[in-house]
N, C-alpha and C. Protein backbone atom coordinates (compact mmCIF):
# COMPACT_ATOMS: atom_id res chain seq x y z
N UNK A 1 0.85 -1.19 0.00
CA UNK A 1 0.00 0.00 0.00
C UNK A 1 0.89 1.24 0.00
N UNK A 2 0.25 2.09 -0.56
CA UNK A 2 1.62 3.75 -0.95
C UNK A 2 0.95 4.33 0.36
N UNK A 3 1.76 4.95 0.88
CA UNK A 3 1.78 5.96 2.40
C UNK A 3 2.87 7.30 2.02
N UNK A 4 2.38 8.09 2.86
CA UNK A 4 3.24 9.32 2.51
C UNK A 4 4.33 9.65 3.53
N UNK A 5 3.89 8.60 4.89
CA UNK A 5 5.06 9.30 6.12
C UNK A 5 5.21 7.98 6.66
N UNK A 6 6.24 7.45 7.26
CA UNK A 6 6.69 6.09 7.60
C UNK A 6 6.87 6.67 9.00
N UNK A 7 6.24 5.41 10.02
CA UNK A 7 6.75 5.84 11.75
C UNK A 7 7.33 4.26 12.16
N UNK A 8 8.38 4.43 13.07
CA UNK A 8 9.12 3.46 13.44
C UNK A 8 8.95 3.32 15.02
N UNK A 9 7.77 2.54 15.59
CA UNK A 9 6.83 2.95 16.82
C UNK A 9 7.25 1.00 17.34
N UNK A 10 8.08 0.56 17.20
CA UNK A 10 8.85 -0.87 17.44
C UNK A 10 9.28 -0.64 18.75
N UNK A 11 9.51 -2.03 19.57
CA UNK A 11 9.86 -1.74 20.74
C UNK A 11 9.64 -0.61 21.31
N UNK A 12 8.25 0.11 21.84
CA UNK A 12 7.98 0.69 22.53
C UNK A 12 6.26 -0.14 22.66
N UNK A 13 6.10 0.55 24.22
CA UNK A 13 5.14 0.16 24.65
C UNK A 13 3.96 1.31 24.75
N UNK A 14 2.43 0.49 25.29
CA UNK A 14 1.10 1.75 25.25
C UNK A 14 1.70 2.66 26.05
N UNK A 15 1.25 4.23 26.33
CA UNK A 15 0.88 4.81 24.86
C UNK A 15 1.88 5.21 24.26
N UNK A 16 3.41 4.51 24.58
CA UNK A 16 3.81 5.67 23.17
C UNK A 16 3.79 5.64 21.61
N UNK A 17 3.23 3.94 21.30
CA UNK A 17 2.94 3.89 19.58
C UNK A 17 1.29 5.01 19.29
N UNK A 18 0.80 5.30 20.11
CA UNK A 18 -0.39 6.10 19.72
C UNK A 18 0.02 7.34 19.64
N UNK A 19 1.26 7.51 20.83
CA UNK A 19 1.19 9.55 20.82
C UNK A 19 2.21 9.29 19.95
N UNK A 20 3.28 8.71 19.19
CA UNK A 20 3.89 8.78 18.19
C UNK A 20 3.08 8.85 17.00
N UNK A 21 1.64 8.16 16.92
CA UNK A 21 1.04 8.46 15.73
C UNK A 21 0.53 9.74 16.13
N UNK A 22 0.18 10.51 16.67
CA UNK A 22 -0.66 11.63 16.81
C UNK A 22 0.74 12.56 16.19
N UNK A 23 1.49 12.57 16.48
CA UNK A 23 2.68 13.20 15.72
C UNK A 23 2.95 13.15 14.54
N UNK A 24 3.11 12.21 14.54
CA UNK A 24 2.76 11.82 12.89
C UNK A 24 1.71 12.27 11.76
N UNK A 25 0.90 12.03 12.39
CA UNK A 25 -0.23 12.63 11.83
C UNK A 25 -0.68 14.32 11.85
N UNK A 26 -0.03 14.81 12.91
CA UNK A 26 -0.05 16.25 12.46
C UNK A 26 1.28 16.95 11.81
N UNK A 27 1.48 15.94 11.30
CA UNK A 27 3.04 16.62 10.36
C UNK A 27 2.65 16.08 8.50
N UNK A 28 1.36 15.83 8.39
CA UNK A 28 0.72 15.94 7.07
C UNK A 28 -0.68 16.12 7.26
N UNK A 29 -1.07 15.96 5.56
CA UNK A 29 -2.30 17.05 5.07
C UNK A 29 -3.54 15.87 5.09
N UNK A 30 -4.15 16.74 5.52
CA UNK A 30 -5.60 15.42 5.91
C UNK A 30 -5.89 14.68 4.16
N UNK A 31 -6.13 13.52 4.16
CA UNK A 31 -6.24 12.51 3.19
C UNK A 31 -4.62 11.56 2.84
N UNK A 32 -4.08 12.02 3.72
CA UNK A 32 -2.87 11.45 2.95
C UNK A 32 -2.32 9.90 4.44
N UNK A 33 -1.57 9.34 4.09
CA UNK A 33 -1.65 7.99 4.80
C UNK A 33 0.09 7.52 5.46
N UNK A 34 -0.12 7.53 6.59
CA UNK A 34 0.82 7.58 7.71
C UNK A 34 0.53 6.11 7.90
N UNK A 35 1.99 5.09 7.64
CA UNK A 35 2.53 4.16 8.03
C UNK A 35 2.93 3.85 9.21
N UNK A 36 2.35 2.84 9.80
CA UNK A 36 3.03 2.55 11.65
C UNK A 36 3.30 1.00 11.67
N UNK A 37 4.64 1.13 12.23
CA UNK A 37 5.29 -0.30 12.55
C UNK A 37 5.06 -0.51 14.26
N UNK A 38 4.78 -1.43 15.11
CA UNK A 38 5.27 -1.52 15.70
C UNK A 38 4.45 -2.87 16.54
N UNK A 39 5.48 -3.31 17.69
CA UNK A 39 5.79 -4.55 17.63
C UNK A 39 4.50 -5.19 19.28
N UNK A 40 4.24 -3.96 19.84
CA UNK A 40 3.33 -4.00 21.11
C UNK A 40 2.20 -4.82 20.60
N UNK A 41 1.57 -6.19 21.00
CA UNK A 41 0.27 -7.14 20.97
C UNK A 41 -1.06 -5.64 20.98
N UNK A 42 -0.44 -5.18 22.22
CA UNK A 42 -1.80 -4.24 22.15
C UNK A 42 -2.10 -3.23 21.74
N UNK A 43 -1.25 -3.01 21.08
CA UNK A 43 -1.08 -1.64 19.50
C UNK A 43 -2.80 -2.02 18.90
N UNK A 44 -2.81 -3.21 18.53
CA UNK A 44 -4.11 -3.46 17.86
C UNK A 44 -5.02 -2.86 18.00
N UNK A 45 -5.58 -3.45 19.03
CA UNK A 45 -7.04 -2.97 19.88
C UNK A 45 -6.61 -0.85 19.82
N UNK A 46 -5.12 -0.70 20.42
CA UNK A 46 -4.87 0.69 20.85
C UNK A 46 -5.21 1.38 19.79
N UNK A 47 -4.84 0.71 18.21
CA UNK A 47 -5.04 2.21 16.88
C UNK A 47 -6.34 1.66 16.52
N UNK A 48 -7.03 0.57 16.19
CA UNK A 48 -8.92 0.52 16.54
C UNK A 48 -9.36 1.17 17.05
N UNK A 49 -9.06 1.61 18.67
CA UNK A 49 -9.93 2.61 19.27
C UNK A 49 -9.62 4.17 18.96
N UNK A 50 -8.25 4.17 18.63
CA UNK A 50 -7.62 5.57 18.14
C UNK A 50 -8.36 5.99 16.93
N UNK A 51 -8.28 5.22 15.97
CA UNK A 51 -8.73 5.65 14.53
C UNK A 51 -10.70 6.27 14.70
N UNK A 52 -11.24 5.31 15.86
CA UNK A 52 -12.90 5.13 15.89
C UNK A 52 -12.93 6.79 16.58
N UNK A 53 -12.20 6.96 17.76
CA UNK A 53 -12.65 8.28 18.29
C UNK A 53 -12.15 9.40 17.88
N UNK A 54 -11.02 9.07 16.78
CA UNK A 54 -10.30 10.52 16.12
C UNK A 54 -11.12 11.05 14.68
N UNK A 55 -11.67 9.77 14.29
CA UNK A 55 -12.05 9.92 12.67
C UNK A 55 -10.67 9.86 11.69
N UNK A 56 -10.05 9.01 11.96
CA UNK A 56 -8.94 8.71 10.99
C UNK A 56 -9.39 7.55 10.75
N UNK A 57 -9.07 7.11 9.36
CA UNK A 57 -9.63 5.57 8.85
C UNK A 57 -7.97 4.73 8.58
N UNK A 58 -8.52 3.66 9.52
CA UNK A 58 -7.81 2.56 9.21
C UNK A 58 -7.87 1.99 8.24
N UNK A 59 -7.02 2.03 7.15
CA UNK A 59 -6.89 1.37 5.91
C UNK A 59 -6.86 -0.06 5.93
N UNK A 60 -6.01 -0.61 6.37
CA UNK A 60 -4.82 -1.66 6.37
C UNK A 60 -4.31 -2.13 8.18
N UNK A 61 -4.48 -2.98 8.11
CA UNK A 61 -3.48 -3.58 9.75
C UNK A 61 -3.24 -5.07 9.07
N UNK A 62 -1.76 -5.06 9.13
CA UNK A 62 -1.47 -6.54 8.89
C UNK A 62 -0.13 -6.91 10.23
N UNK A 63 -0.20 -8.40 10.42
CA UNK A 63 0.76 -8.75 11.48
C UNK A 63 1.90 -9.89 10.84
N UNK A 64 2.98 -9.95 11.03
CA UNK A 64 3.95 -10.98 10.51
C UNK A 64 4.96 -11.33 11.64
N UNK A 65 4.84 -12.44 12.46
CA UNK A 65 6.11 -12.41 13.33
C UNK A 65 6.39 -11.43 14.41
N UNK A 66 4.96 -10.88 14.53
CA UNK A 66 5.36 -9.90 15.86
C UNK A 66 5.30 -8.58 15.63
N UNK A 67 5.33 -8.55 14.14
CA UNK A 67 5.22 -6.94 13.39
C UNK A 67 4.11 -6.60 13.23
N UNK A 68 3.11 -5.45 13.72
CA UNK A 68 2.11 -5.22 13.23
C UNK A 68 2.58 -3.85 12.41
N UNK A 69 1.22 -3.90 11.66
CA UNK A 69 1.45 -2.69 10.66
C UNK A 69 0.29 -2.30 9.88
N UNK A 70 0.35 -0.76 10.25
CA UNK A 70 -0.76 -0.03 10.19
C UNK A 70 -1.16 1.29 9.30
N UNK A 71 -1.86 0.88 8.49
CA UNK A 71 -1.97 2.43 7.43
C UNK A 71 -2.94 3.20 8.13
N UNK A 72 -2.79 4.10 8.16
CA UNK A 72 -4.09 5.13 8.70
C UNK A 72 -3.42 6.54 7.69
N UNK A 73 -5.46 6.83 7.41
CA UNK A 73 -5.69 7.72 6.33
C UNK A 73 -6.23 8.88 7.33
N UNK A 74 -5.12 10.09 7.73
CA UNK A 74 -5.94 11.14 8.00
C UNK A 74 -6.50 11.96 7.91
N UNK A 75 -7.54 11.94 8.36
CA UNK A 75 -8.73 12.45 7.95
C UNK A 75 -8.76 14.00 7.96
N UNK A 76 -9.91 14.40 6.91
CA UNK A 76 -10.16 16.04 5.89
C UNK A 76 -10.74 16.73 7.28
N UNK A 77 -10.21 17.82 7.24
CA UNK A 77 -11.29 18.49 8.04
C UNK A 77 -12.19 19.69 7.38
C-alpha cells in the first residue's frame, strides 16, 4: 500500500505507539496515509480505538512475526 510518512513505533510500549502516531499525523495534510510499525500485541485494539474516536480511517493492519502494521488515512477536516 503507498503511504506518505513512515513511523518506526517498534519496541515501545502503550501509549507511546499512539502519541507517536498523533505526531505523525499532524506533520501531514488530511487525506494522505501515515505508516506505523510496531511490535506491542496491544497496538491493535490501541489504533482501533484511536482511529474510531479521532475519525482517521484505518486502511490496512497486517501482522507478521510480531510486526504489526498499520496504514491510517488522516482524515479532511
Amino acid at each position: 500500500m503507498e503511504f506518505d510518512k513512515e513511523l518506526d513505533a517498534r519496541n515501545l510500549n502503550c501509549p507511546l505507539p499512539i502519541l507517536r502516531c498523533k505526531k505523525g499525523l499532524s506533520e501531514i495534510t488530511g487525506g494522505q496515509v501515515l505508516k506505523v510499525q510496531a511490535t506491542d500485541p496491544g497496538s491493535v485494539k490501541d489504533f482501533q480505538a484511536f482511529c474510531r474516536q479521532t475519525g482517521h480511517e484505518l486502511l490496512q493492519q497486517d501482522e507478521e512475526n510480531g510486526l504489526f502494521t498499520f496504514f491510517i488515512k488522516k482524515r479532511t477536516d
